[in-house]
Protein backbone atom coordinates (compact mmCIF):
# COMPACT_ATOMS: atom_id res chain seq x y z
CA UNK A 1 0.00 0.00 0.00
CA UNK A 2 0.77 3.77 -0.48
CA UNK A 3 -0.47 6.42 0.90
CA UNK A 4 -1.70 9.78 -0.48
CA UNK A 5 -2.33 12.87 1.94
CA UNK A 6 -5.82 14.95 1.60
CA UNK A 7 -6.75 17.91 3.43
CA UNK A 8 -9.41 20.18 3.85
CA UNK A 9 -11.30 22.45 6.45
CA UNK A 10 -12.85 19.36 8.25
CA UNK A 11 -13.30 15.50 7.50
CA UNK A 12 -15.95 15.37 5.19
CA UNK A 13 -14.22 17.93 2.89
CA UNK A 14 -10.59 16.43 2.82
CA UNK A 15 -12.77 12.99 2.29
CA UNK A 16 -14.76 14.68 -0.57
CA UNK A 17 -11.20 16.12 -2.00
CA UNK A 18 -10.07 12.24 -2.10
CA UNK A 19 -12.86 10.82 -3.66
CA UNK A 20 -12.68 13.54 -6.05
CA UNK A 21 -9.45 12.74 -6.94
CA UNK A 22 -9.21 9.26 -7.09
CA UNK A 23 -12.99 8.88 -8.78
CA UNK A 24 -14.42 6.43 -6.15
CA UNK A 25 -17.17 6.50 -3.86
CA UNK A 26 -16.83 7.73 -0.26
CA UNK A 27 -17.82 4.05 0.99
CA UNK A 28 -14.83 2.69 -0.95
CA UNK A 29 -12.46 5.23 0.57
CA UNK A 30 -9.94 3.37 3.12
CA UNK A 31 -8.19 6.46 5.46
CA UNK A 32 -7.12 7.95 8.33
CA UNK A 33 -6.88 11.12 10.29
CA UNK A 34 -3.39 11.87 10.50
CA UNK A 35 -3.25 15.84 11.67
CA UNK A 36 -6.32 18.61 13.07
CA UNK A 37 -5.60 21.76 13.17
CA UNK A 38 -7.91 23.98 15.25
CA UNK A 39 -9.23 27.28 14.01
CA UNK A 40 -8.40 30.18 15.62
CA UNK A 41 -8.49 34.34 14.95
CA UNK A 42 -5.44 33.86 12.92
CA UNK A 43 -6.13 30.49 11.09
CA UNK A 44 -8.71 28.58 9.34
CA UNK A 45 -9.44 24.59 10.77
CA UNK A 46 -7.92 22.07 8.91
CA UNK A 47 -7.81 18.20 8.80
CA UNK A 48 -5.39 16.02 6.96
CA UNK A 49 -6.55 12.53 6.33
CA UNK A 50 -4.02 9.29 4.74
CA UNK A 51 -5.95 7.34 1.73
CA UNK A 52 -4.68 3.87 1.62
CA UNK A 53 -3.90 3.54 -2.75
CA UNK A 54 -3.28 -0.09 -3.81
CA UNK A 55 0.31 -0.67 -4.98
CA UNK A 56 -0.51 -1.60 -8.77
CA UNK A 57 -4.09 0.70 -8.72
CA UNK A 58 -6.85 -1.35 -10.25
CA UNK A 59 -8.30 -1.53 -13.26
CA UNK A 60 -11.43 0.74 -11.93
CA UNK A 61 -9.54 3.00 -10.75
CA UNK A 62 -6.89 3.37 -14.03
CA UNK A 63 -10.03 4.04 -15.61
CA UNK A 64 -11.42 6.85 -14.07
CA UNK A 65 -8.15 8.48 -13.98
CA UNK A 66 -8.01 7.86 -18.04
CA UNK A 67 -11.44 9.80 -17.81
CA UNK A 68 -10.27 12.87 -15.84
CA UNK A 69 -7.45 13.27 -18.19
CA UNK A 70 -9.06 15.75 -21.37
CA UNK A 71 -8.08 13.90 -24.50
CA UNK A 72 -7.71 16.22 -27.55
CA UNK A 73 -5.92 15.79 -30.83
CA UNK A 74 -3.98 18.72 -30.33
CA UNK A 75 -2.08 18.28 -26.28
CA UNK A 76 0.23 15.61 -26.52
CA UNK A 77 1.37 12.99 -23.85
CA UNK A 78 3.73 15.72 -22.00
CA UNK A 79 0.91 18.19 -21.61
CA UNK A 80 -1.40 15.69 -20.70
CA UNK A 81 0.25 14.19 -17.82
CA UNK A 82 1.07 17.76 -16.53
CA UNK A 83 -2.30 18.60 -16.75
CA UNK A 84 -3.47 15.51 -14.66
CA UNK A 85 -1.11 16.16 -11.83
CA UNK A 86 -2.36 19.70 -11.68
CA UNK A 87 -5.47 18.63 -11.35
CA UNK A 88 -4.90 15.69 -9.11
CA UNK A 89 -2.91 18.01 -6.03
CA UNK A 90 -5.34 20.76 -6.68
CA UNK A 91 -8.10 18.31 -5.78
CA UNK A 92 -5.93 16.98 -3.28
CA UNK A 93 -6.72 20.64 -1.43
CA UNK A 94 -3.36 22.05 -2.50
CA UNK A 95 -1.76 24.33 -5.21
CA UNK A 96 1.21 24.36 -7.22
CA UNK A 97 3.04 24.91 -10.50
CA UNK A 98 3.42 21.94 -12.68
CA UNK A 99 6.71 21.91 -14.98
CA UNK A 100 8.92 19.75 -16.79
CA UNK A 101 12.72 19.73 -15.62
CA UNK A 102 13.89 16.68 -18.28
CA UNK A 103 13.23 14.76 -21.01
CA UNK A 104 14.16 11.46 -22.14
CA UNK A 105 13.16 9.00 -25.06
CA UNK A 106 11.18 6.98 -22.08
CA UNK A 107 11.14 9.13 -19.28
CA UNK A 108 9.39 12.35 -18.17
CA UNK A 109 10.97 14.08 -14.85
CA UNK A 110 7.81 16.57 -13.44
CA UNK A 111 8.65 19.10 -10.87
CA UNK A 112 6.46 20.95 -8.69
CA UNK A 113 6.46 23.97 -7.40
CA UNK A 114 4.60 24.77 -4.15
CA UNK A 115 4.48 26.02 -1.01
CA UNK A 116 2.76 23.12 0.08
CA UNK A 117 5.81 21.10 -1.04
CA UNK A 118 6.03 19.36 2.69
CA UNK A 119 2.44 17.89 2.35
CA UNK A 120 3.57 16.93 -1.45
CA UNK A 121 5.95 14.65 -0.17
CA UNK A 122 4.62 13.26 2.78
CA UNK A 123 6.23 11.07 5.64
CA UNK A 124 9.19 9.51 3.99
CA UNK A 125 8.25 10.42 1.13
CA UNK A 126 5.08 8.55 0.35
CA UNK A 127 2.60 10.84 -0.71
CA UNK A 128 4.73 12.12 -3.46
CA UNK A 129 5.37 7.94 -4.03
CA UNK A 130 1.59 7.73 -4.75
CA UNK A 131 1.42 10.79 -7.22
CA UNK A 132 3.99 9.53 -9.24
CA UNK A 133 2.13 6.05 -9.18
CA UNK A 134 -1.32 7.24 -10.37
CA UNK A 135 1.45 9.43 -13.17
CA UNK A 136 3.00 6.45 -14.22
CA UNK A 137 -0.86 5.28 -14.36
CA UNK A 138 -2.05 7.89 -16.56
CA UNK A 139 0.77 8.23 -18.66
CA UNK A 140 -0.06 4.13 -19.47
CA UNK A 141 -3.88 5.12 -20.45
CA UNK A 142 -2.82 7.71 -22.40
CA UNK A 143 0.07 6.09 -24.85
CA UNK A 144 -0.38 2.43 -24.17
CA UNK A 145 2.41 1.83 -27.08
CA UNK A 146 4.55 3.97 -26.35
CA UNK A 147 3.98 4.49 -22.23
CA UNK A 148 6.25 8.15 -20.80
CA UNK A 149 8.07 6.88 -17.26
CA UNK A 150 7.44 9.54 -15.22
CA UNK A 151 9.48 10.80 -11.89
CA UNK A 152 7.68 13.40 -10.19
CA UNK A 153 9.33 15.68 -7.75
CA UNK A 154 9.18 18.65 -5.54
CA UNK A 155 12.01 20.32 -4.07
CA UNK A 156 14.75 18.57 -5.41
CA UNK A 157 13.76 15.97 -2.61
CA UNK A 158 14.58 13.24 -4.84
CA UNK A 159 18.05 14.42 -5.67
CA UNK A 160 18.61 15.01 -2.10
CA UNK A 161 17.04 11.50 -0.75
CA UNK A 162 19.16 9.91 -3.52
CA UNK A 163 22.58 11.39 -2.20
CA UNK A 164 21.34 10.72 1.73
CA UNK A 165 20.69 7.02 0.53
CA UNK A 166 23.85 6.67 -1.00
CA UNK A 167 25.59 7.83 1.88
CA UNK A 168 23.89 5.18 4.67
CA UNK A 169 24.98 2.83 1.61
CA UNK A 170 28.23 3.39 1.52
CA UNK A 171 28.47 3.79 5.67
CA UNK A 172 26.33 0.47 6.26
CA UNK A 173 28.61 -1.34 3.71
CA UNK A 174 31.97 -0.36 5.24
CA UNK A 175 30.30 -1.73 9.21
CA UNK A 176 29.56 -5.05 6.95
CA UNK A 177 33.12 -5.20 6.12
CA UNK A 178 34.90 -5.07 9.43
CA UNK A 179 32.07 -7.41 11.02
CA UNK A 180 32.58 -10.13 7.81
CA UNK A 181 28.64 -9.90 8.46
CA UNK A 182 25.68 -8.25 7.35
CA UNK A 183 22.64 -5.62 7.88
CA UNK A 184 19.51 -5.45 6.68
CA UNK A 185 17.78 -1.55 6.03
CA UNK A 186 14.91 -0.24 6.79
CA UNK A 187 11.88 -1.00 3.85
CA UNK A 188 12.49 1.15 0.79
CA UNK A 189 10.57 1.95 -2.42
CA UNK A 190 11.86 0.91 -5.89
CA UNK A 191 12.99 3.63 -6.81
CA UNK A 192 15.44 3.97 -3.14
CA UNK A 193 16.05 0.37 -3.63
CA UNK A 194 17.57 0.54 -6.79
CA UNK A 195 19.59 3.68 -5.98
CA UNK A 196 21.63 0.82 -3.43
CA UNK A 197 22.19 -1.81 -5.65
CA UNK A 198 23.57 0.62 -8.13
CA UNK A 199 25.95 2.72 -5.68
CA UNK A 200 27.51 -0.68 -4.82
CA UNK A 201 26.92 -2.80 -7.46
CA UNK A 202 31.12 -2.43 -8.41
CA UNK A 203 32.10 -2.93 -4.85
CA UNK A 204 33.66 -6.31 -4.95
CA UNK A 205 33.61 -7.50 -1.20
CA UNK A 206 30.06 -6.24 -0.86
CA UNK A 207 26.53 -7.57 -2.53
CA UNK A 208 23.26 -6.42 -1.72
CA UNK A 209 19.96 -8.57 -2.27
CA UNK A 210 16.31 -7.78 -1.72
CA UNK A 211 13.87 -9.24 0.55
CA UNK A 212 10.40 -8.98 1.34
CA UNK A 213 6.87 -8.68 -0.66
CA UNK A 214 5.17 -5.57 -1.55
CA UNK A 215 6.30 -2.32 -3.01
CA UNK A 216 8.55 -1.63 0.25
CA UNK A 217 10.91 -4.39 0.28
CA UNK A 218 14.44 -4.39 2.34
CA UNK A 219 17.72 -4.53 1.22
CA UNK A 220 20.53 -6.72 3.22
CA UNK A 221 23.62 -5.32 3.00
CA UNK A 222 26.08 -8.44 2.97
CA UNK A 223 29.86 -8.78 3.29
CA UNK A 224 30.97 -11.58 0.79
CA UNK A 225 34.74 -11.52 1.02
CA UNK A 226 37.01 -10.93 -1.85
């Protein structure tokens, strides 16, 4: 499971913002209340609820997002998919500006720009995990032959998680070497996961493998000997 963050001035709005977004019905809707903030003279009330998003989305869902994304002959894939995640944080009760920051023959990098960047990328990270799932999603519906990977960031906090990750990398795998043993990380996304095996994937004494189920699998960290 991911997890997507909603908010709004109470529950039943940041619930109606979710369902909104995602196209289902409220009694389908699988969340929690994560944050209240009370009003005050200086302040409006606000809630922030977690929706629970199946890993691999299913097919009802991929095809509600297909029909919230305007299809015209004249916006192509790029402007498509920028236009869905526009839509998609602004039902999400926030605002930002949606731009592309690279281009590839199979890959799209998005970057947002928002002052509600910290609620865009959520604890660890997740929230902006689950936008860049339901992307990927959309980006499917809308070129099936020729599908755009997209990487969705705000902040530079994938750039910055990337160089953090290779650093507890490159720490854990010298404490494997002078214990001949080995550790085993906390649960990472794909996209963390692979940033490991690549940073030591020339590091002769050293392997890493995989373990678990799910999108969030661990990595063990293993000394092998030379």
């Amino acid at each position: 499971m991911s997890a997507l963050e909603f908010i709004g001035n109470d529950v039943n709005e940041a619930v109606q913002n979710a369902c909104t977004a995602l196209n289902i019905k409220e009694d389908e809707l699988k969340y929690e209340i994560i944050e209240t903030k009370k009003k005050s003279i200086f302040s409006k009330g606000a809630v922030k609820i977690s929706v629970h998003v199946e890993d691999e989305i299913n097919e009802e869902v991929k095809e509600a997002v297909k029909a919230d994304v305007t299809v015209t002959e004249n916006i192509n894939g790029e402007e498509k998919i920028i236009k869905f995640v526009t839509q998609l944080i602004d039902k999400m009760g926030m605002s930002g500006k949606v731009t592309v920051n690279f281009k590839e023959d199979t890959k799209i990098g998005i970057s947002i720009e928002s002052a509600d960047s910290g609620l865009l990328i959520g604890r660890r990270g997740k929230t902006l995990d689950a936008i860049q799932l339901i992307a990927n999603a959309v980006s499917g519906r809308i070129n099936e032959h020729n599908k755009l990977k997209v990487i969705v960031d705000t902040e530079n906090y994938r750039t910055k998680k990337q160089e953090k990750i290779i650093s507890i990398a490159e720490r854990v795998a010298d404490q494997v070497r002078r214990s001949r043993g080995s550790r085993l990380l906390e649960p990472m996304n794909p996209f963390e996961r692979r940033i490991i095996h690549t940073a030591l994937n020339n590091v002769d004494d050293i392997e890493t493998i995989s373990e678990g189920d799910g999108l969030y699998k661990q990595i063990r960290i293993c000394y092998k000997g030379k």
